[in-house]
N, C-alpha and C. Protein backbone atom coordinates (compact mmCIF):
# COMPACT_ATOMS: atom_id res chain seq x y z
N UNK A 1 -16.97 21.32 -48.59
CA UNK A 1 -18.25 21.80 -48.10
C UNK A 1 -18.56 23.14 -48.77
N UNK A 2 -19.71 23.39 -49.25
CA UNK A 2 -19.96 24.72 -49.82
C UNK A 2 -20.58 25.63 -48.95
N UNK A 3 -20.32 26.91 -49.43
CA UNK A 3 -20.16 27.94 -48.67
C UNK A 3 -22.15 28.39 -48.45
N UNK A 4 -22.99 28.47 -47.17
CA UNK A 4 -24.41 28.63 -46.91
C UNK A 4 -24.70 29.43 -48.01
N UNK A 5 -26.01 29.69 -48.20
CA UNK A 5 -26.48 31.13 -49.38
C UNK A 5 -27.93 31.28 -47.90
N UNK A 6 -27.65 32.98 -48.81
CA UNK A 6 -28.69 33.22 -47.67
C UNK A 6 -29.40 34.19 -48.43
N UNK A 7 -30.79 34.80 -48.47
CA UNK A 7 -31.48 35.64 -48.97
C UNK A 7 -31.80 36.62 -47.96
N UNK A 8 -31.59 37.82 -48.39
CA UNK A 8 -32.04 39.44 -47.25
C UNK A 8 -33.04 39.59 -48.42
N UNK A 9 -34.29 40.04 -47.41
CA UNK A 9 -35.45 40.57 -48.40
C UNK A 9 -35.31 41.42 -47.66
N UNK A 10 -35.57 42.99 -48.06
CA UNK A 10 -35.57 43.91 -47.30
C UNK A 10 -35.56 45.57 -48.35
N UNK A 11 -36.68 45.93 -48.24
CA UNK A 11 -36.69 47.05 -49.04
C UNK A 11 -36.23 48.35 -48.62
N UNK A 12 -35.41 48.93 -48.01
CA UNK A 12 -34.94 49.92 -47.70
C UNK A 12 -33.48 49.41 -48.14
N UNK A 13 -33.00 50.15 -48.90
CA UNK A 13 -31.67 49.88 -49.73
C UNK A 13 -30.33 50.19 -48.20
N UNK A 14 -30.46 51.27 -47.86
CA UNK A 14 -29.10 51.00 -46.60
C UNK A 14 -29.32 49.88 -45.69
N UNK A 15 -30.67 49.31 -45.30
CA UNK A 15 -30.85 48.39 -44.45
C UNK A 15 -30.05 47.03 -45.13
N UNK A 16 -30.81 47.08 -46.33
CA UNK A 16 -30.71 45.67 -47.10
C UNK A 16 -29.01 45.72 -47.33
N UNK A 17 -28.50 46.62 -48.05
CA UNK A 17 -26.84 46.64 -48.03
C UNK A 17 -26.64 46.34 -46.24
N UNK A 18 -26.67 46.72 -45.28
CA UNK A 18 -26.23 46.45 -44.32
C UNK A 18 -26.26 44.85 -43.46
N UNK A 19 -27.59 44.64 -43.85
CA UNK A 19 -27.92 43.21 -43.87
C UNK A 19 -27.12 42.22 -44.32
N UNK A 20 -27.25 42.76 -45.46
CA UNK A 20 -26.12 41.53 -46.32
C UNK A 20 -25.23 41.51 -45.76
N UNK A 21 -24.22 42.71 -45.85
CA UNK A 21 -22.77 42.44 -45.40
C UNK A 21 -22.40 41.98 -44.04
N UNK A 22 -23.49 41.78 -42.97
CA UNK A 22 -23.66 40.96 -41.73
C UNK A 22 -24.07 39.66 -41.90
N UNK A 23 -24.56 39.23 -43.13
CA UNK A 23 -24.95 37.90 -42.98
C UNK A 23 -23.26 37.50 -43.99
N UNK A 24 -23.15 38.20 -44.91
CA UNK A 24 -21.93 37.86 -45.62
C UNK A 24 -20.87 37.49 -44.38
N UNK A 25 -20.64 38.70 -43.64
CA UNK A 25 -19.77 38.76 -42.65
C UNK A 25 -19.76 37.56 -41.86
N UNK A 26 -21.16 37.08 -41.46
CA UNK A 26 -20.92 35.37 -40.92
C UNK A 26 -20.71 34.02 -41.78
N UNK A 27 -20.46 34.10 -43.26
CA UNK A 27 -19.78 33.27 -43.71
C UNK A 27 -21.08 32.58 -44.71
N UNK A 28 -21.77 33.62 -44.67
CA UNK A 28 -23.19 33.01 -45.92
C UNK A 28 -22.57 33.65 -47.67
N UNK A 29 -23.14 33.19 -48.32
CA UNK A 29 -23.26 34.22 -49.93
C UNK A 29 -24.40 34.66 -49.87
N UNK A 30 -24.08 35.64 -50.20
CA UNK A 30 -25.86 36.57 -50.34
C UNK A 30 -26.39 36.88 -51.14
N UNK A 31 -27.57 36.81 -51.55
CA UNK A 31 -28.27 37.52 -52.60
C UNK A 31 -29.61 38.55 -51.55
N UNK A 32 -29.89 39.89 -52.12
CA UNK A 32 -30.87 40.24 -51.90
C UNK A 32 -31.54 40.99 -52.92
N UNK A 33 -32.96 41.03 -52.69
CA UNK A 33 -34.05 41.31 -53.13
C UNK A 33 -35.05 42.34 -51.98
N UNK A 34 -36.14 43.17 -52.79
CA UNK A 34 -36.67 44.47 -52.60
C UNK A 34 -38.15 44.27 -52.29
N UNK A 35 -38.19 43.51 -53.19
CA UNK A 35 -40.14 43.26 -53.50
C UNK A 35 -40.50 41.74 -53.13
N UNK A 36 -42.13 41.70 -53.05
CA UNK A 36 -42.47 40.36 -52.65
C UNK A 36 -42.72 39.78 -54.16
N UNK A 37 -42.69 40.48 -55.44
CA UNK A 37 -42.35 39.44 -56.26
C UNK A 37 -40.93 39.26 -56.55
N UNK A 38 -39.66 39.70 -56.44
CA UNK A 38 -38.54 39.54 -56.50
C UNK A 38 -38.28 38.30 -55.58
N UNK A 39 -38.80 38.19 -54.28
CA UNK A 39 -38.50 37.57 -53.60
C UNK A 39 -39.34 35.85 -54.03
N UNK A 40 -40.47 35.70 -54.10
CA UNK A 40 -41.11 34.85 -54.73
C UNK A 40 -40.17 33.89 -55.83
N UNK A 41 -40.17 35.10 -56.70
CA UNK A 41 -39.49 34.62 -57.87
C UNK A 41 -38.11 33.76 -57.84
N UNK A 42 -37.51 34.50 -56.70
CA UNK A 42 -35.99 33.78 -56.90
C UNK A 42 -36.75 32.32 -55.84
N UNK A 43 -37.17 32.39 -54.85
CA UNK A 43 -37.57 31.45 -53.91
C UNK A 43 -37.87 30.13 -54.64
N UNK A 44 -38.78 30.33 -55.82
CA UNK A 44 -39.09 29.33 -56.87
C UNK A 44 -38.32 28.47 -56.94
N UNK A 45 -37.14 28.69 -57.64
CA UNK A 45 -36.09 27.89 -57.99
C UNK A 45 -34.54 28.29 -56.84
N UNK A 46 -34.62 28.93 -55.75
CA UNK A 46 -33.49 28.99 -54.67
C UNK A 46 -34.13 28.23 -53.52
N UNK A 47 -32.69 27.88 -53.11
CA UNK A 47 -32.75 27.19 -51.39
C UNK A 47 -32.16 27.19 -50.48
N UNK A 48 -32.34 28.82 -50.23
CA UNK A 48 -31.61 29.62 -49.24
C UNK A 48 -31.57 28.48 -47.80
N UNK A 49 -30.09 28.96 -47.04
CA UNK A 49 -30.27 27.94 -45.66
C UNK A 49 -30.87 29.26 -44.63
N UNK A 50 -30.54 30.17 -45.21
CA UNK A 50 -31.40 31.73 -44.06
C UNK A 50 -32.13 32.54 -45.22
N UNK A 51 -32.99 33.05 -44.23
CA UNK A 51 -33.76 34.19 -45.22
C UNK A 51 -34.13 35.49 -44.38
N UNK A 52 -33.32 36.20 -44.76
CA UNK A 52 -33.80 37.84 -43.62
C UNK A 52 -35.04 38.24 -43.82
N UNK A 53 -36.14 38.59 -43.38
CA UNK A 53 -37.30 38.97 -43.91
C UNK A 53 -37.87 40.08 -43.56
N UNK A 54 -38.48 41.19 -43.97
CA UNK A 54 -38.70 42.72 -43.43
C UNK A 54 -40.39 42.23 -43.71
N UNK A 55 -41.11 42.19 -42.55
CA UNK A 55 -42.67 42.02 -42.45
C UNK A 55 -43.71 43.33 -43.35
N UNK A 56 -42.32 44.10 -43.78
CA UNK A 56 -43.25 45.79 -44.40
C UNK A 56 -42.74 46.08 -45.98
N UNK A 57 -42.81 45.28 -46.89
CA UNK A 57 -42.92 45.29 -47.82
C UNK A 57 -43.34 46.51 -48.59
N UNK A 58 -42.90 47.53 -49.23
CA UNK A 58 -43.70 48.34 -50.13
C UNK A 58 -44.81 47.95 -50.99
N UNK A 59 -45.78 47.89 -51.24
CA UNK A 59 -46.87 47.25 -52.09
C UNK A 59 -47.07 46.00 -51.42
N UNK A 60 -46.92 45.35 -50.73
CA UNK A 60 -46.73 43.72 -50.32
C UNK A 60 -46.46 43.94 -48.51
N UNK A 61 -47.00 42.92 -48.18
CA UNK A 61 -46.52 42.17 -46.99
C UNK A 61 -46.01 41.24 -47.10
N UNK A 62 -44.58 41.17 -46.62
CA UNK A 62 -43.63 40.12 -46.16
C UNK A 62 -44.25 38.69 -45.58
N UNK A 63 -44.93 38.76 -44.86
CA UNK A 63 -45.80 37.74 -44.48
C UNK A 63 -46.51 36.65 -45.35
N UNK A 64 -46.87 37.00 -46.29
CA UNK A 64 -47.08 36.04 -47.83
C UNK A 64 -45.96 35.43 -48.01
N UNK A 65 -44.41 35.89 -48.10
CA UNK A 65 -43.24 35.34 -48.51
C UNK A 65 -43.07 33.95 -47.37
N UNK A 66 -43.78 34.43 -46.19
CA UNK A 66 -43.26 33.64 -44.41
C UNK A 66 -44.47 32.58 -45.10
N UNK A 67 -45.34 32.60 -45.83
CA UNK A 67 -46.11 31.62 -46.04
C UNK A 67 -46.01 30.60 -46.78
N UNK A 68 -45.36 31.44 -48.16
CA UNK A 68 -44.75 30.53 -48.75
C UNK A 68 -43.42 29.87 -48.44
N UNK A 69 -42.97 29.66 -47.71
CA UNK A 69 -41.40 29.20 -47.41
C UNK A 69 -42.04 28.57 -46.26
N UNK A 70 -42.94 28.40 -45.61
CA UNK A 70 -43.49 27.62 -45.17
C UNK A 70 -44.01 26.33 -45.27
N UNK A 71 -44.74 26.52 -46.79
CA UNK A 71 -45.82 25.78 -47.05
C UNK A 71 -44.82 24.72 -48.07
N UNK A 72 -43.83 25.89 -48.58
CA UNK A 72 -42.88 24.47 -49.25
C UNK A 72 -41.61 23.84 -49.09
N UNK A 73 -42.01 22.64 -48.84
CA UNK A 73 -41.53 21.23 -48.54
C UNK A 73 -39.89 21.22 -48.58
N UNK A 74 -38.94 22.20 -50.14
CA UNK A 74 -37.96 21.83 -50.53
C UNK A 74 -37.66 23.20 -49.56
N UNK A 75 -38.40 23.78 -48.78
CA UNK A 75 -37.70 25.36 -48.00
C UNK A 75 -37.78 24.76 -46.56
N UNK A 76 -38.41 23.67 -46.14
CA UNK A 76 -37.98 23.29 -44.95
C UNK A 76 -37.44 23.39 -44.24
N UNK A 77 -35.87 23.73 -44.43
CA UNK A 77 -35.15 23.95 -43.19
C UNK A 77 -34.03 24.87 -43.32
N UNK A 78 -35.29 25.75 -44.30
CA UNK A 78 -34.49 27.08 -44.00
C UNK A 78 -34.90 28.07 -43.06
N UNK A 79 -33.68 28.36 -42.54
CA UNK A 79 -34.15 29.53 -41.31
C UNK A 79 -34.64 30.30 -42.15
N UNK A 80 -35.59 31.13 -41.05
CA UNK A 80 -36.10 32.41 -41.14
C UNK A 80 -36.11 33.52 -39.80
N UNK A 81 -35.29 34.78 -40.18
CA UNK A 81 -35.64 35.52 -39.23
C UNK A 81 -35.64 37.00 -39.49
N UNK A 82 -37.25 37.17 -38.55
CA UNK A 82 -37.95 37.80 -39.31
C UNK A 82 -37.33 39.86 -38.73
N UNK A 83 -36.97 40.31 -39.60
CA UNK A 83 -36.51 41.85 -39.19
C UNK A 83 -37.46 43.00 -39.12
N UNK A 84 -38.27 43.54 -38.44
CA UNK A 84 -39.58 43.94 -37.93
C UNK A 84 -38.83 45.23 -37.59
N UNK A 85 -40.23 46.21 -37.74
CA UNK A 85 -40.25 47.41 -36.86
C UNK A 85 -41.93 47.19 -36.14
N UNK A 86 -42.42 45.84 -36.60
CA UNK A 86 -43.80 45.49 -36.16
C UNK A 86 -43.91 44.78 -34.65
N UNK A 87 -43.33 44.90 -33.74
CA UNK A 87 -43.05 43.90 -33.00
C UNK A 87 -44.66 42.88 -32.60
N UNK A 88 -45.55 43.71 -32.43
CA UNK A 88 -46.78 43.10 -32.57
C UNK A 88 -47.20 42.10 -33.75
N UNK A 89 -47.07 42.37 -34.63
CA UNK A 89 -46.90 41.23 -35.38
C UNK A 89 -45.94 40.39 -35.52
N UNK A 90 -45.47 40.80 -35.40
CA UNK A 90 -43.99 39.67 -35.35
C UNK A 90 -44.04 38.84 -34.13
N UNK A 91 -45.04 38.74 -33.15
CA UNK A 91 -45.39 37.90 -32.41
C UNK A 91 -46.27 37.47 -32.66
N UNK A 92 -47.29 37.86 -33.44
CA UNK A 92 -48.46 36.52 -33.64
C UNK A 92 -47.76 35.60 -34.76
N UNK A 93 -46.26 35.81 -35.32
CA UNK A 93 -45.87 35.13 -36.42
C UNK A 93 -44.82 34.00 -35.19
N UNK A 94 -44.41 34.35 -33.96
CA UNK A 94 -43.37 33.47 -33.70
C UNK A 94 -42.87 32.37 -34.15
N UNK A 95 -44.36 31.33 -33.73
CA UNK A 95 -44.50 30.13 -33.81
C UNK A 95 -44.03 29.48 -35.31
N UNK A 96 -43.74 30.72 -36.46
CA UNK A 96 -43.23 29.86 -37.97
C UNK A 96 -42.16 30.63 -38.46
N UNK A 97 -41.45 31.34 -37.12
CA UNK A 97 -40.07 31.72 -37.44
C UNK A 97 -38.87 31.13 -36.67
N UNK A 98 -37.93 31.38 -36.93
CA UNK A 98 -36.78 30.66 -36.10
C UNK A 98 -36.50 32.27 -34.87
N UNK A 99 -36.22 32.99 -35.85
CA UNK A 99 -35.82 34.42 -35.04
C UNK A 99 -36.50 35.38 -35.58
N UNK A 100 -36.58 36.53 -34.38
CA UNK A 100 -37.45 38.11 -34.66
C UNK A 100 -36.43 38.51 -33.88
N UNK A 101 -35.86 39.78 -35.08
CA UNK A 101 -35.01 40.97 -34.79
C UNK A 101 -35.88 42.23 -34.80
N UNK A 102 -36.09 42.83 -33.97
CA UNK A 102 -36.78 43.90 -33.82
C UNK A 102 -35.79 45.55 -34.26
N UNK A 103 -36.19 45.95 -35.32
CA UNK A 103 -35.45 46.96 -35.68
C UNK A 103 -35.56 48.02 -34.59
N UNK A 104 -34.55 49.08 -34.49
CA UNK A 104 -32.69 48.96 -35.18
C UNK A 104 -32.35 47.67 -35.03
N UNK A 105 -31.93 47.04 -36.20
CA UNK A 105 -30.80 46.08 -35.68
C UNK A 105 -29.52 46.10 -36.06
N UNK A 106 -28.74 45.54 -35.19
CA UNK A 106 -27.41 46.05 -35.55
C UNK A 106 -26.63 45.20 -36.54
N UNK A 107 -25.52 45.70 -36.66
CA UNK A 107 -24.42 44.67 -38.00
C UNK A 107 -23.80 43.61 -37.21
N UNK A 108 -24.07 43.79 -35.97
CA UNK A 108 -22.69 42.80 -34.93
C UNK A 108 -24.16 42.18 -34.35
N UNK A 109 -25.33 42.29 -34.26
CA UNK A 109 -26.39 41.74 -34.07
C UNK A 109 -26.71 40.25 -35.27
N UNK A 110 -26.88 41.24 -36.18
CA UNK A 110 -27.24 40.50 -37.06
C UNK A 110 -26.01 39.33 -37.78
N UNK A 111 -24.70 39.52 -37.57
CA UNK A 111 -24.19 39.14 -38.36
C UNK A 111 -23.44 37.70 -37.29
N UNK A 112 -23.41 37.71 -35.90
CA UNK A 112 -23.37 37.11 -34.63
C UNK A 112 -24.49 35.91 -34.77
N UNK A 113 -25.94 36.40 -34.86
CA UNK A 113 -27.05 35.56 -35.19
C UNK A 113 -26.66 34.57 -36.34
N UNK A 114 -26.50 35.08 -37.16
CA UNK A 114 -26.26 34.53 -38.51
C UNK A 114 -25.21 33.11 -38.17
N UNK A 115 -23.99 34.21 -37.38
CA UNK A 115 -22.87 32.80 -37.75
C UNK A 115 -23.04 31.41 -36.80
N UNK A 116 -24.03 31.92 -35.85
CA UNK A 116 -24.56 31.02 -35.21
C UNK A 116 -25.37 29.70 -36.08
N UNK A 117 -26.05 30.33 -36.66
CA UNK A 117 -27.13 29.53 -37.33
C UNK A 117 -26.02 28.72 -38.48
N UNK A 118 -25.15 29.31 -38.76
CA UNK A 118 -24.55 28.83 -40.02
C UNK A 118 -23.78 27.43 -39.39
N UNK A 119 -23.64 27.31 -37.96
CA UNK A 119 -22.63 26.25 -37.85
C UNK A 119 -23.81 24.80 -38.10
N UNK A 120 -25.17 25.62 -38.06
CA UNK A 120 -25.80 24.32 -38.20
C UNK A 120 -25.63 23.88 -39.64
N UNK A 121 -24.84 24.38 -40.62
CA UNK A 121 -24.77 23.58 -42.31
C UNK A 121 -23.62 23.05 -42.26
């Protein structure tokens, strides 16, 4: 059985290092990315089984990325959960996420969530 892959989008570099090593820590491989074209780009041709997502993009909203991984077919059933300091938005998004972590979030938060989700691969 191969080991989940998971994508942290998340532009704040200590967040995004911290991220990872909580989703690593539940037994995913990680790749992360900064920007909503970094993220796009790898999405193209990746098929992450999780995707961390920060709704506050520098130049970009995260929310374009929640659209596209939506809209395509081969991203289906990949989780998404979405890591907010928006909590207001991050509720009119519920309904096309799996999970909303409302920042701070923690490493034993995030990385608990994760290994949960992972027993579903």
């Amino acid at each position: 059985m191969s080991t989940p892959q998971a994508l942290v989008i998340e532009d704040d570099r200590d967040l995004s290092l911290i991220f990872s090593q909580a989703v690593r820590a539940a037994g995913f491989e990680v790749e992360a990315v900064s920007t909503n074209h970094e993220a796009l780009t790898r999405l193209a041709d990746f098929t992450p089984q999780l995707v961390t997502l920060d709704l506050h993009l520098q130049q970009a909203k995260g929310v374009e990325i929640l659209y596209y991984i939506r809209a395509e077919p081969r991203l289906a059933q990949t989780n998404v959960i979405l890591t907010t300091a928006d909590s207001a938005l991050a509720e009119t998004l519920q309904d096309q996420v799996d999970y909303i972590l409302i920042k701070p979030i923690s490493f034993t938060q995030l990385r608990d969530l994760a290994a949960r989700l992972k027993t579903q691969f």
